[in-house]
N, C-alpha and C. Protein backbone atom coordinates (compact mmCIF):
# COMPACT_ATOMS: atom_id res chain seq x y z
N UNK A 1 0.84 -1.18 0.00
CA UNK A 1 0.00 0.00 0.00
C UNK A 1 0.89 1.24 0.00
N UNK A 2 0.43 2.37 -0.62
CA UNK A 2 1.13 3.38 -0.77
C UNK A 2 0.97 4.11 0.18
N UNK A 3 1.93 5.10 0.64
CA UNK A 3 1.89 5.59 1.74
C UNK A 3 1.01 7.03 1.54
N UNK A 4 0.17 8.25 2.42
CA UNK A 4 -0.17 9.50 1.93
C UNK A 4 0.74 10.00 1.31
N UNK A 5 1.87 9.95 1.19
CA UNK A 5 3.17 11.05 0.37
C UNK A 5 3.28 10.34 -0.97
N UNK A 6 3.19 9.38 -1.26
CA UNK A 6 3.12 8.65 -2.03
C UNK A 6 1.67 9.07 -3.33
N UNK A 7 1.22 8.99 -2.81
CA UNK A 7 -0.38 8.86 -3.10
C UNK A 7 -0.56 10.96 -3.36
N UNK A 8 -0.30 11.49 -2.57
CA UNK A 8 0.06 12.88 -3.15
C UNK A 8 1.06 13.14 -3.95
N UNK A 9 1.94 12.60 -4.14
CA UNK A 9 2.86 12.53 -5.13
C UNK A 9 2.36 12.12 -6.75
N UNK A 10 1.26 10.97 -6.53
CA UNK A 10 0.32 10.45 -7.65
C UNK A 10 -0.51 11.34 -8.51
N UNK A 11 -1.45 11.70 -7.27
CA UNK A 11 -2.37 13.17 -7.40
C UNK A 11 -1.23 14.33 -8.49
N UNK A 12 -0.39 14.85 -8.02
CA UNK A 12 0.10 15.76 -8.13
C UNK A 12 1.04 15.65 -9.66
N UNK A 13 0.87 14.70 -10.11
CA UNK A 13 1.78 13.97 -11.85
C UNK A 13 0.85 13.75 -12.05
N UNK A 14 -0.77 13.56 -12.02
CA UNK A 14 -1.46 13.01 -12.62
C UNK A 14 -2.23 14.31 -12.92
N UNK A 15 -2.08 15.65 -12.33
CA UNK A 15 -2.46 16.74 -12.14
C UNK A 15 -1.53 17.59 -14.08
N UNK A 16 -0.95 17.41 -12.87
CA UNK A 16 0.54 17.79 -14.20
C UNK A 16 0.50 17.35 -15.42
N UNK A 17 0.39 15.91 -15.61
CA UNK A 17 0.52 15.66 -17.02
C UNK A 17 -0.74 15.36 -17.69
N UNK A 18 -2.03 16.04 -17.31
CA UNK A 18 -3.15 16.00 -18.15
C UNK A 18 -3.50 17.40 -18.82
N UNK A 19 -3.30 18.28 -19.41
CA UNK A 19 -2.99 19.72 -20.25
C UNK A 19 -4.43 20.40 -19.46
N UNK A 20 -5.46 19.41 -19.95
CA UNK A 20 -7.04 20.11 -19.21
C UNK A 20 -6.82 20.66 -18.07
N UNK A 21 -6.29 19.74 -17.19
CA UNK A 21 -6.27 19.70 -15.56
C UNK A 21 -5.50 20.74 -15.29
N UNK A 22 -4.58 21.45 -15.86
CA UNK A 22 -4.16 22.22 -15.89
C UNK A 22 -4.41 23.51 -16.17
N UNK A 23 -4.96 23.54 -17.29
CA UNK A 23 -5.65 25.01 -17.90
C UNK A 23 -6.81 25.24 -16.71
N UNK A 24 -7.59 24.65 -16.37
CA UNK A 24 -9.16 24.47 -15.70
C UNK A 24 -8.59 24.78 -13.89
N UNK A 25 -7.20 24.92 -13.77
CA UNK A 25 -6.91 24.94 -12.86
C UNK A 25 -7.11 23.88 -11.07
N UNK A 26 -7.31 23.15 -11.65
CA UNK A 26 -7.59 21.64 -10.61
C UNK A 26 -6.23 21.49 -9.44
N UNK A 27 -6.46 22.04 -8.05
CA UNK A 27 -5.76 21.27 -7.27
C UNK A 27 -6.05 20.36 -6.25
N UNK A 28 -5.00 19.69 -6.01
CA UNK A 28 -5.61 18.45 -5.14
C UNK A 28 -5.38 19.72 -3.70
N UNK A 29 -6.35 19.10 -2.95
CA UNK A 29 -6.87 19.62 -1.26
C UNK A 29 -6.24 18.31 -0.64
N UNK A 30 -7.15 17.40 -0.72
CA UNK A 30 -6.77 16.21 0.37
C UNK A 30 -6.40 15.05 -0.64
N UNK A 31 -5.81 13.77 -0.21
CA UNK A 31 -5.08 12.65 -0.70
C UNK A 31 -4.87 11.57 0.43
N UNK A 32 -5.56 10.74 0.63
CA UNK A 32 -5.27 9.79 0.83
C UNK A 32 -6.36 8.39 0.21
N UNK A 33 -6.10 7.00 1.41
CA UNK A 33 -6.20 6.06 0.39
C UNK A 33 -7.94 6.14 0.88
N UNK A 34 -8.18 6.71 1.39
CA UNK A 34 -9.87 6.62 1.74
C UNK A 34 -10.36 7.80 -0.07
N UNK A 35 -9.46 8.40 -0.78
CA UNK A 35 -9.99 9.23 -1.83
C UNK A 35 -9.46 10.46 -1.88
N UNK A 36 -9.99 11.07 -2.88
CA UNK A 36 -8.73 12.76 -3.24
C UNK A 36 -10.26 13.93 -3.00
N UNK A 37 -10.07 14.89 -2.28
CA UNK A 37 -10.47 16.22 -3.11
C UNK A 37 -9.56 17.06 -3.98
N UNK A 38 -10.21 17.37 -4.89
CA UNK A 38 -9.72 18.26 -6.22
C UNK A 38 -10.38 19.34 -6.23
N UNK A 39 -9.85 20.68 -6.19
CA UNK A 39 -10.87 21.66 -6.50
C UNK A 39 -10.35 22.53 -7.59
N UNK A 40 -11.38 23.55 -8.10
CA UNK A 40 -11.24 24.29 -9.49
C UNK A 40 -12.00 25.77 -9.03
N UNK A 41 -10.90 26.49 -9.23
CA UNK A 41 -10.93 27.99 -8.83
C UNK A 41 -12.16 28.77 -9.71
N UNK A 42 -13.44 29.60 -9.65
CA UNK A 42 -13.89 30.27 -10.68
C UNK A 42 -13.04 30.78 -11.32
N UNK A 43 -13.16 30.60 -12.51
CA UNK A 43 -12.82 31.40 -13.64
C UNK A 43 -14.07 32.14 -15.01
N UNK A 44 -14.12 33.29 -15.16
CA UNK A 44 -15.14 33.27 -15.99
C UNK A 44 -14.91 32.73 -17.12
N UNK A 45 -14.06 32.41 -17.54
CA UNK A 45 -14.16 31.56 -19.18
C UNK A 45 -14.43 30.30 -19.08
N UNK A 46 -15.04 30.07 -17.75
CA UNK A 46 -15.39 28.91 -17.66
C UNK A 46 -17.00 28.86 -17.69
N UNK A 47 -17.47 30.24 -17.50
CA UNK A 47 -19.20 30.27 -17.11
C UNK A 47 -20.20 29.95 -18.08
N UNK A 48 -21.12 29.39 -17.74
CA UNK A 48 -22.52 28.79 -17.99
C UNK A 48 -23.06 29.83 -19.32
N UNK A 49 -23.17 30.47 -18.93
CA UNK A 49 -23.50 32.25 -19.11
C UNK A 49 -22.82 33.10 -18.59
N UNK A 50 -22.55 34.08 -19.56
CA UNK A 50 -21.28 35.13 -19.51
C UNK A 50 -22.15 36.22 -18.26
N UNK A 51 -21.15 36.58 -17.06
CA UNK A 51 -22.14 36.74 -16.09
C UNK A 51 -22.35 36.23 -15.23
N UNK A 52 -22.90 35.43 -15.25
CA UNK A 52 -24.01 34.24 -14.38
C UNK A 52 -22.80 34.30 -13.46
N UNK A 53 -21.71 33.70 -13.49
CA UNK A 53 -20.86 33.44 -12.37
C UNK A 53 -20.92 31.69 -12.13
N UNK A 54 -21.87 31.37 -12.96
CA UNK A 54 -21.96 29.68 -12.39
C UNK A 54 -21.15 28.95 -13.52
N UNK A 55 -20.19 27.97 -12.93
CA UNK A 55 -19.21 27.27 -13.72
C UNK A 55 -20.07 26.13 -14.73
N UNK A 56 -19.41 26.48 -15.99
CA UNK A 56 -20.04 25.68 -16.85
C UNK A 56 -19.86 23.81 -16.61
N UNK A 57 -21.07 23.33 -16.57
CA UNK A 57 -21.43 21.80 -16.81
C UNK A 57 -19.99 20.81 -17.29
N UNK A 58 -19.73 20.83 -18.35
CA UNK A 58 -18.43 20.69 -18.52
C UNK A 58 -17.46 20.77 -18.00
N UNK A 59 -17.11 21.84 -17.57
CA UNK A 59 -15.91 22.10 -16.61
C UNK A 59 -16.20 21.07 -15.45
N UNK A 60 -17.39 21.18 -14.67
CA UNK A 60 -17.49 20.51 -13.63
C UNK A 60 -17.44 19.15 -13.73
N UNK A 61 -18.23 18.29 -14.88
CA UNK A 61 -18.12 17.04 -15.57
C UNK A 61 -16.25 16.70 -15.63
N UNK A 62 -15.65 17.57 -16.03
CA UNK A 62 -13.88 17.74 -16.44
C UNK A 62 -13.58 16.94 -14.81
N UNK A 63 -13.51 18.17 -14.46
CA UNK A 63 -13.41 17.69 -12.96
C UNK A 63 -13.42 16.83 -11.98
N UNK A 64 -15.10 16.19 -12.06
CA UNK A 64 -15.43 14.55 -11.68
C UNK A 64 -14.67 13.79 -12.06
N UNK A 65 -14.28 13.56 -13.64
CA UNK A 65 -13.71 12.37 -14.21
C UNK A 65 -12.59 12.76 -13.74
N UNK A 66 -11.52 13.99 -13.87
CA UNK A 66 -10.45 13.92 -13.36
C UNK A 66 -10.27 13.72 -12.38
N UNK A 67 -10.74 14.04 -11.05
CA UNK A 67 -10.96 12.90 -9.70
C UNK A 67 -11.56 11.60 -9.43
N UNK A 68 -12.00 11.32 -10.16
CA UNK A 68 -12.91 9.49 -10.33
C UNK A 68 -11.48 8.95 -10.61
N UNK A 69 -10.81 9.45 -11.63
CA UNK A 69 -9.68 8.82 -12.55
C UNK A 69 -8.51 8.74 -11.35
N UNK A 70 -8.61 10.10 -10.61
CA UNK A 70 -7.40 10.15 -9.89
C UNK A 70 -7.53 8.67 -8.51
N UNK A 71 -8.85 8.74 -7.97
CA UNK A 71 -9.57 7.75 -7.15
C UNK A 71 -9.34 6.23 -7.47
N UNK A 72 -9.33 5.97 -8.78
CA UNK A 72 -9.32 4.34 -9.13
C UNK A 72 -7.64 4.63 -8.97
N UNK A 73 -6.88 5.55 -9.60
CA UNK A 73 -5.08 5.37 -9.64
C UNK A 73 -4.91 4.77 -8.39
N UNK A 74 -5.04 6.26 -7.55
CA UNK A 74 -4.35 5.37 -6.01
C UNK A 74 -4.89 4.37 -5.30
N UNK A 75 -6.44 3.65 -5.45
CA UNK A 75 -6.91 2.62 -5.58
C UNK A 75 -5.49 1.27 -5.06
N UNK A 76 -5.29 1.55 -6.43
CA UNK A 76 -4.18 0.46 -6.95
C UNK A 76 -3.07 0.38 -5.94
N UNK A 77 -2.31 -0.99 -6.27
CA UNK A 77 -1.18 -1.11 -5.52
C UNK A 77 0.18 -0.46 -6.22
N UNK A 78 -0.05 -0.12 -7.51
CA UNK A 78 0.89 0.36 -8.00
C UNK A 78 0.06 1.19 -9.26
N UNK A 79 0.76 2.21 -9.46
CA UNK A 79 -0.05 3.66 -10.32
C UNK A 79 0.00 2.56 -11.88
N UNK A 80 -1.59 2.66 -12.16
CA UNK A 80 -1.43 2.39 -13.50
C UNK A 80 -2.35 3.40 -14.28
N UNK A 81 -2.06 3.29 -15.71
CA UNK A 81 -3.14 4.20 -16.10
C UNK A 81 -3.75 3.70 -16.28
N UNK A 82 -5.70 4.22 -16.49
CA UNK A 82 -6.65 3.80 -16.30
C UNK A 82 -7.99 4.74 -16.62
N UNK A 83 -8.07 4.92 -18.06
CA UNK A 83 -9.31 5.29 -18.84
C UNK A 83 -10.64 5.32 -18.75
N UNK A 84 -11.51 6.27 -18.21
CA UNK A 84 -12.28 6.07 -18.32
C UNK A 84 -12.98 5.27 -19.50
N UNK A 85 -13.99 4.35 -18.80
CA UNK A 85 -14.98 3.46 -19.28
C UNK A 85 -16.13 3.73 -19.21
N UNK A 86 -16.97 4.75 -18.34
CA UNK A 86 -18.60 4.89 -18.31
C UNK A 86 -18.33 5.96 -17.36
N UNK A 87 -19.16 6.80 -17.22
CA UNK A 87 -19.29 8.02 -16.15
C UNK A 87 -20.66 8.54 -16.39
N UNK A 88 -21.32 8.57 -15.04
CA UNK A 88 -22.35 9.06 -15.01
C UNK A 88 -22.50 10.38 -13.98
N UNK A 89 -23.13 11.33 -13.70
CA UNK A 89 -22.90 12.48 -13.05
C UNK A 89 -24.55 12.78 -13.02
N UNK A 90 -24.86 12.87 -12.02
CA UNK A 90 -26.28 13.98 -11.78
C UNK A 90 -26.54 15.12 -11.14
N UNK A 91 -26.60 16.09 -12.07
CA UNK A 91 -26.49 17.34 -10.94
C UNK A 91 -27.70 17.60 -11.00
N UNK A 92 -27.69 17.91 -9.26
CA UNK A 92 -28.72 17.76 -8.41
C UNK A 92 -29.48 19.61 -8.27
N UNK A 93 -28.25 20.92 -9.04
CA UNK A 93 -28.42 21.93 -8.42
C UNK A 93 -27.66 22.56 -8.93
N UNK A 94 -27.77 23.87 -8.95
CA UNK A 94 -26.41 24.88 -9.22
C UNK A 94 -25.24 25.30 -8.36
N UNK A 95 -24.30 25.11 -9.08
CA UNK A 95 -23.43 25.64 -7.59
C UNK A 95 -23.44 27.58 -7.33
N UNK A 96 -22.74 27.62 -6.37
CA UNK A 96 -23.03 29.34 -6.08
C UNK A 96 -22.09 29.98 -6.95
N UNK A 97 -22.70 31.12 -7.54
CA UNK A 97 -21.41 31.49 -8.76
C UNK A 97 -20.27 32.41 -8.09
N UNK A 98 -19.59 32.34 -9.10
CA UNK A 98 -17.99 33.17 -8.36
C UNK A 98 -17.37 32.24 -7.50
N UNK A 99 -17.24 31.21 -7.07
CA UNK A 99 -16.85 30.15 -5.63
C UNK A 99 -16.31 29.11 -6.31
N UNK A 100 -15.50 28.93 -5.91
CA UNK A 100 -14.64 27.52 -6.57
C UNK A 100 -15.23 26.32 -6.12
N UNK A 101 -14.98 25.01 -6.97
CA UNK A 101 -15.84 23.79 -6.82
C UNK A 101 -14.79 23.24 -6.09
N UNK A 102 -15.33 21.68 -5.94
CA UNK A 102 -14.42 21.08 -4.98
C UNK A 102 -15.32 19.31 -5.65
N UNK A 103 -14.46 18.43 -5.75
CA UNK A 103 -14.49 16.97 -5.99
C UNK A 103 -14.44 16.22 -5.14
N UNK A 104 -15.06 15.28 -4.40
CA UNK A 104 -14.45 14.58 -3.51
C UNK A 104 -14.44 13.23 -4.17
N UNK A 105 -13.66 12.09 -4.78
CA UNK A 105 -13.77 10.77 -5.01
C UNK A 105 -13.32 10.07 -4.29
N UNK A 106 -14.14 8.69 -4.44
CA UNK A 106 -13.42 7.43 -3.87
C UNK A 106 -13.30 6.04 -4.66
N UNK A 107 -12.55 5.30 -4.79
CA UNK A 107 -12.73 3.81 -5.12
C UNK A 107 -12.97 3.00 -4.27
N UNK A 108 -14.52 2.42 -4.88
CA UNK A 108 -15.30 2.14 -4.02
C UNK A 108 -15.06 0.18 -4.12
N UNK A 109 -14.68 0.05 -5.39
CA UNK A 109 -14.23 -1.19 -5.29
C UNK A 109 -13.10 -1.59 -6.73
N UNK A 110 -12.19 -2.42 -6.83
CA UNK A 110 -11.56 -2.59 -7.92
C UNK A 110 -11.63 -4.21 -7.75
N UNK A 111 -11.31 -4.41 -9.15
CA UNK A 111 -11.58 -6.03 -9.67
C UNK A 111 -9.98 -5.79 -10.27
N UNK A 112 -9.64 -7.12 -11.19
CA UNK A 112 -8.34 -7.46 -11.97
C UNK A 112 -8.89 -6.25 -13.04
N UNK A 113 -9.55 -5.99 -13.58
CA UNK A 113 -10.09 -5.36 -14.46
C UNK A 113 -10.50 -3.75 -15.05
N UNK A 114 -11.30 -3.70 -13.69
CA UNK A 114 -12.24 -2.40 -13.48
C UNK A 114 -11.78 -1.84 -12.09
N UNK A 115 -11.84 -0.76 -12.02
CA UNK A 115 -12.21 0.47 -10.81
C UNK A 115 -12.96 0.95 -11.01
N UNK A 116 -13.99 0.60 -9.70
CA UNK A 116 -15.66 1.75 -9.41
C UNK A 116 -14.94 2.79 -8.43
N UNK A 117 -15.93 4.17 -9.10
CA UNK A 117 -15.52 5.18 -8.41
C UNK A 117 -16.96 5.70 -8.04
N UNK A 118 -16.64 6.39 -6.81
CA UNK A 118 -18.20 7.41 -6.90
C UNK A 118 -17.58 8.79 -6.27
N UNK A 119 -18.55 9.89 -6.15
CA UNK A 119 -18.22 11.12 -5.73
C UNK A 119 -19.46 12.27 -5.76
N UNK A 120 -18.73 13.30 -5.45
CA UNK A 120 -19.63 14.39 -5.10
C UNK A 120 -18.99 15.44 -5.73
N UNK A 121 -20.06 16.46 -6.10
CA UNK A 121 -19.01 18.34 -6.54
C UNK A 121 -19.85 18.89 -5.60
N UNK A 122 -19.35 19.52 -4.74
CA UNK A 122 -19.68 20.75 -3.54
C UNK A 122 -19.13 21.74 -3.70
N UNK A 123 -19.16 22.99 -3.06
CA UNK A 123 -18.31 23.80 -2.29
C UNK A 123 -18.14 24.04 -1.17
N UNK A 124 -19.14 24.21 -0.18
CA UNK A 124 -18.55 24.20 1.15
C UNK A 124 -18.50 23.35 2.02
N UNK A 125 -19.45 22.67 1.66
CA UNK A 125 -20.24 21.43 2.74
C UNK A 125 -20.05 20.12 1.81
N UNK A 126 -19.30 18.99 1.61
CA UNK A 126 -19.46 18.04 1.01
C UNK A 126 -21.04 17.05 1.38
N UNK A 127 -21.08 17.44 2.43
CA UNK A 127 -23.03 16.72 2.67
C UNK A 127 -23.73 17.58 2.03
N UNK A 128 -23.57 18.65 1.12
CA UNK A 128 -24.08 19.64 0.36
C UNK A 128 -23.53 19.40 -0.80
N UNK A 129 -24.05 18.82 -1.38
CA UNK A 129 -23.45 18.95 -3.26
C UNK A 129 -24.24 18.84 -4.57
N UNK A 130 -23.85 20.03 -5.11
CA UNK A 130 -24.48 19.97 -6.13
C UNK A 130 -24.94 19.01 -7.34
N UNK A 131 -23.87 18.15 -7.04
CA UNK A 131 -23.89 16.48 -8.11
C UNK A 131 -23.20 15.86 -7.84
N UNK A 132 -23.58 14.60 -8.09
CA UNK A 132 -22.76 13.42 -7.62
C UNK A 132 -22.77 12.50 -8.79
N UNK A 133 -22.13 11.61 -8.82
CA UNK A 133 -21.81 10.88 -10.04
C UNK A 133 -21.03 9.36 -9.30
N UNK A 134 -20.87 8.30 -10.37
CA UNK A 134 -20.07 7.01 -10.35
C UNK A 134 -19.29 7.03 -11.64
N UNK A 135 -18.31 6.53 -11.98
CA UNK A 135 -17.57 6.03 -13.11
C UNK A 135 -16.80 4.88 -12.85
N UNK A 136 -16.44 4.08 -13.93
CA UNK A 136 -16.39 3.22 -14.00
C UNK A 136 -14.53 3.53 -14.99
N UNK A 137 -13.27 2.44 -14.43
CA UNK A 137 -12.53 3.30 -15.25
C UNK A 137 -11.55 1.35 -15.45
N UNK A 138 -11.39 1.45 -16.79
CA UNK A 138 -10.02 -0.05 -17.31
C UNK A 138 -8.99 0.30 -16.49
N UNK A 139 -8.33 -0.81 -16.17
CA UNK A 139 -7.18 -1.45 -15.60
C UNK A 139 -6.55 -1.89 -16.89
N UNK A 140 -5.09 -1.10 -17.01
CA UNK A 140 -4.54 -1.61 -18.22
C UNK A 140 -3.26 -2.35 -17.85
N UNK A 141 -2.81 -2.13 -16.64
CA UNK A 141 -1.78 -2.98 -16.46
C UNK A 141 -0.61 -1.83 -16.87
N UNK A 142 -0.58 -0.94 -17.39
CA UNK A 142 0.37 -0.18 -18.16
C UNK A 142 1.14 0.77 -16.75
N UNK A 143 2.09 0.82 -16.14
CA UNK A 143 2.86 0.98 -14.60
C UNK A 143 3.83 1.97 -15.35
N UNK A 144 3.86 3.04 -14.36
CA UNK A 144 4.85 3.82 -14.53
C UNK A 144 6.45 3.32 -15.22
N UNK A 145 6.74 2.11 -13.98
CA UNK A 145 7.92 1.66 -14.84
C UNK A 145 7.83 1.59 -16.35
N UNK A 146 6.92 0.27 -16.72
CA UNK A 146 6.46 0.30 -17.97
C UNK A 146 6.95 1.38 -18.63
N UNK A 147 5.89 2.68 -18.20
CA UNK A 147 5.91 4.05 -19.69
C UNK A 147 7.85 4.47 -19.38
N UNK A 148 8.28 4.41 -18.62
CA UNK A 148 9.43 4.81 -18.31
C UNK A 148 10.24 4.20 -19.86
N UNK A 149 9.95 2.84 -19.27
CA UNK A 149 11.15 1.47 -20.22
C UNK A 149 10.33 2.15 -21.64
N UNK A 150 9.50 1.94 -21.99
CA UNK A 150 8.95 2.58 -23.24
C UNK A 150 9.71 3.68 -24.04
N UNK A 151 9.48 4.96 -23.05
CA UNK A 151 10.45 6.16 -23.29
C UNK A 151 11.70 6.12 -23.74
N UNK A 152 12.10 4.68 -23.08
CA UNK A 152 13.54 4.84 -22.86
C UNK A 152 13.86 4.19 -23.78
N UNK A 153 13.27 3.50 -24.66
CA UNK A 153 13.79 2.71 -25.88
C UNK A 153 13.92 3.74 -27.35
């Protein structure tokens, strides 16, 4: 099992090397093996309606999967990558505009195969959230070492 430093260390390259996760501004809050929060700062080029202040659907959808995804990684006994396969999301509500979102995921179970994830988007109150969602994400077997030796050929 990976240790919390470990597992924030995961979060934090898995942050890094996705270009979205980056532009959309996503940082990890919390990390460990119980699940990650991720949150995403308002930005207006992100809004619903120019105005409105409420973060566009998408962005927030961005978000989920990029914490579902991050949730099945550290899951694992060792970081593999792992694609989403199905994602479902229901938002329940609007979030408050101008206020940054917040992700909370977990892996709720993994097979040889699959990682189930589920989660929430809040802002202040995670027993308060605007949507919640499950995804479903492949086990490819493909390990850091792996992409390393790859590179390296």
């Amino acid at each position: 099992m990976n240790t919390d430093e470990q597992l924030e260390s995961i979060v934090q390259q898995f942050l890094h090397a996705i270009p979205y996760c980056r532009i959309l501004g996503m940082v990890p809050e919390q990390t460990s093996s119980k699940g990650v929060v991720i949150s995403m700062p308002f930005n207006e080029e992100l809004e619903a309606n120019p105005g409105s202040g409420i973060i566009h659907s998408g962005a927030i959808t961005s978000l989920m999967d990029s914490a579902f995804g991050m949730a099945a990684c550290i899951a694992l006994p060792e970081y593999e990558t792992c694609p989403t396969i199905d994602l479902r999301i229901d938002h329940l509500g609007l979030p408050d505009p101008f206020k940054p979102v917040r992700c909370f995921a977990e892996a709720y179970r993994v097979t040889k195969t699959v990682a189930f994830t589920r989660g929430v988007a809040y802002q202040d109150d995670r027993d308060e959230p605007f949507a919640h969602g499950v995804g479903t994400f492949m086990r490819t077997g493909r390990t850091l070492s792996d992409m390393a030796k790859e590179l390296a050929k």
